[in-house]
Protein backbone atom coordinates (compact mmCIF):
# COMPACT_ATOMS: atom_id res chain seq x y z
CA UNK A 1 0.00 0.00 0.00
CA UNK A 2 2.97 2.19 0.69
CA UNK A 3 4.65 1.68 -2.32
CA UNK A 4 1.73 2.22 -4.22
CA UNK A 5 0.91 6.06 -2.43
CA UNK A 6 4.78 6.75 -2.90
CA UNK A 7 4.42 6.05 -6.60
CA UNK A 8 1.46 7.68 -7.26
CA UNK A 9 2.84 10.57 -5.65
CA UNK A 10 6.00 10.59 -7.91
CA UNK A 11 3.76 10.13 -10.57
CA UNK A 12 1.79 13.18 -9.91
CA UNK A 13 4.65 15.20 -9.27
CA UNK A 14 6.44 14.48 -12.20
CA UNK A 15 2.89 15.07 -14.11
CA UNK A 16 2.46 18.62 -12.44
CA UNK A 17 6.05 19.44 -13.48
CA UNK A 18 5.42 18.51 -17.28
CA UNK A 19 2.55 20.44 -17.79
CA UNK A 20 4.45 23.75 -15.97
CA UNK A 21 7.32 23.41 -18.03
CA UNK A 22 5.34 22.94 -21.37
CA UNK A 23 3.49 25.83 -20.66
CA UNK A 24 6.10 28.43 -20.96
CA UNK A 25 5.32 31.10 -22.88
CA UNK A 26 8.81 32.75 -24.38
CA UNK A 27 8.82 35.59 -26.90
CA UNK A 28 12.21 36.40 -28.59
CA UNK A 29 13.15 39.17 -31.27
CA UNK A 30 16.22 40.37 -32.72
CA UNK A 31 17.65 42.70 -35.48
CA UNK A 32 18.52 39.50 -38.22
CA UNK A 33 20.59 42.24 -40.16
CA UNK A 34 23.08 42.94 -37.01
CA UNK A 35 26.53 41.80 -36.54
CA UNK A 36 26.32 40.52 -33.04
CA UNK A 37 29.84 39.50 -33.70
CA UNK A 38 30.67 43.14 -33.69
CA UNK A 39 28.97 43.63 -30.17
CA UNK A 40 32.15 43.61 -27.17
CA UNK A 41 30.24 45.09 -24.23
CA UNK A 42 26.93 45.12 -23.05
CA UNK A 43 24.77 46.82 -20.58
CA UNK A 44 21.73 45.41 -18.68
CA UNK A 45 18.70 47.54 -19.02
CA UNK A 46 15.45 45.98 -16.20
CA UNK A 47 14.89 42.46 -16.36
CA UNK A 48 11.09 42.05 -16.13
CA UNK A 49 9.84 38.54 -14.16
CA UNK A 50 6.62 37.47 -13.10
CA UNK A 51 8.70 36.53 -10.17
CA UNK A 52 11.29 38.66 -8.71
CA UNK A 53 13.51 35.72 -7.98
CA UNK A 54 14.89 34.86 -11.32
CA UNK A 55 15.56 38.73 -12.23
CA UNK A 56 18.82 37.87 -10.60
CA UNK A 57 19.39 34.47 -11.89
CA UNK A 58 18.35 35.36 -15.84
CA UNK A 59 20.83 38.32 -15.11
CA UNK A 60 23.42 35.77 -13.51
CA UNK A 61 23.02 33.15 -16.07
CA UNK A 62 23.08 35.49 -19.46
CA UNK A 63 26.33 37.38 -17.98
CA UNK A 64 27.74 34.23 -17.93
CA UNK A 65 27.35 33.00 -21.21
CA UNK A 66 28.44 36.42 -22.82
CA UNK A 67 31.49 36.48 -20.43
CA UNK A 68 32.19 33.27 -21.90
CA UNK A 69 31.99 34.39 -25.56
CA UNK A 70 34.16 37.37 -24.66
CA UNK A 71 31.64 40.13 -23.96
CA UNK A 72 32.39 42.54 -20.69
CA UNK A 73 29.48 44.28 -19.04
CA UNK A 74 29.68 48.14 -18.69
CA UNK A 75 27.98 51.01 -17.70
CA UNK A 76 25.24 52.63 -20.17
CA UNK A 77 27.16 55.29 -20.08
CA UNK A 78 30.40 54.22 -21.34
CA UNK A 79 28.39 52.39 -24.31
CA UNK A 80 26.75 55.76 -25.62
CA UNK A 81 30.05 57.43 -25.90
């Protein structure tokens, strides 16, 4: 009987967690003409979230990966000169 609750829980869980992650809802756009290969430095502008916790972790994660390809993070400021 125990086994069989445990399962069924797993079951359900893993069920609840399919159906979240299949309903994201992700909108992208991008200038196809640009020469992101041009692009050096970067500056983040606000990251909007339905939940405040990831603003840091999308901000975390994306300076990563540009770190990693080379780009360095700056201020606004020192972009528009």
């Amino acid at each position: 009987m125990r086994k069989s609750l445990l399962r069924t829980s797993v079951f359900s869980v893993v069920i609840a967690l399919s159906v979240a992650a299949a309903a994201q809802d992700v909108h992208t756009d991008h200038d196809k003409s640009a020469n992101f290969g041009s692009y050096h430095t970067y500056s983040w502008a606000k990251v909007h979230t339905t939940n405040p916790l990831w603003e840091q972790r999308i901000q975390d994660v994306v300076d990563k990966d540009l770190q990693a390809k080379g780009g360095r993070e700056c201020s606004l400021m020192a972009i528009l000169r």
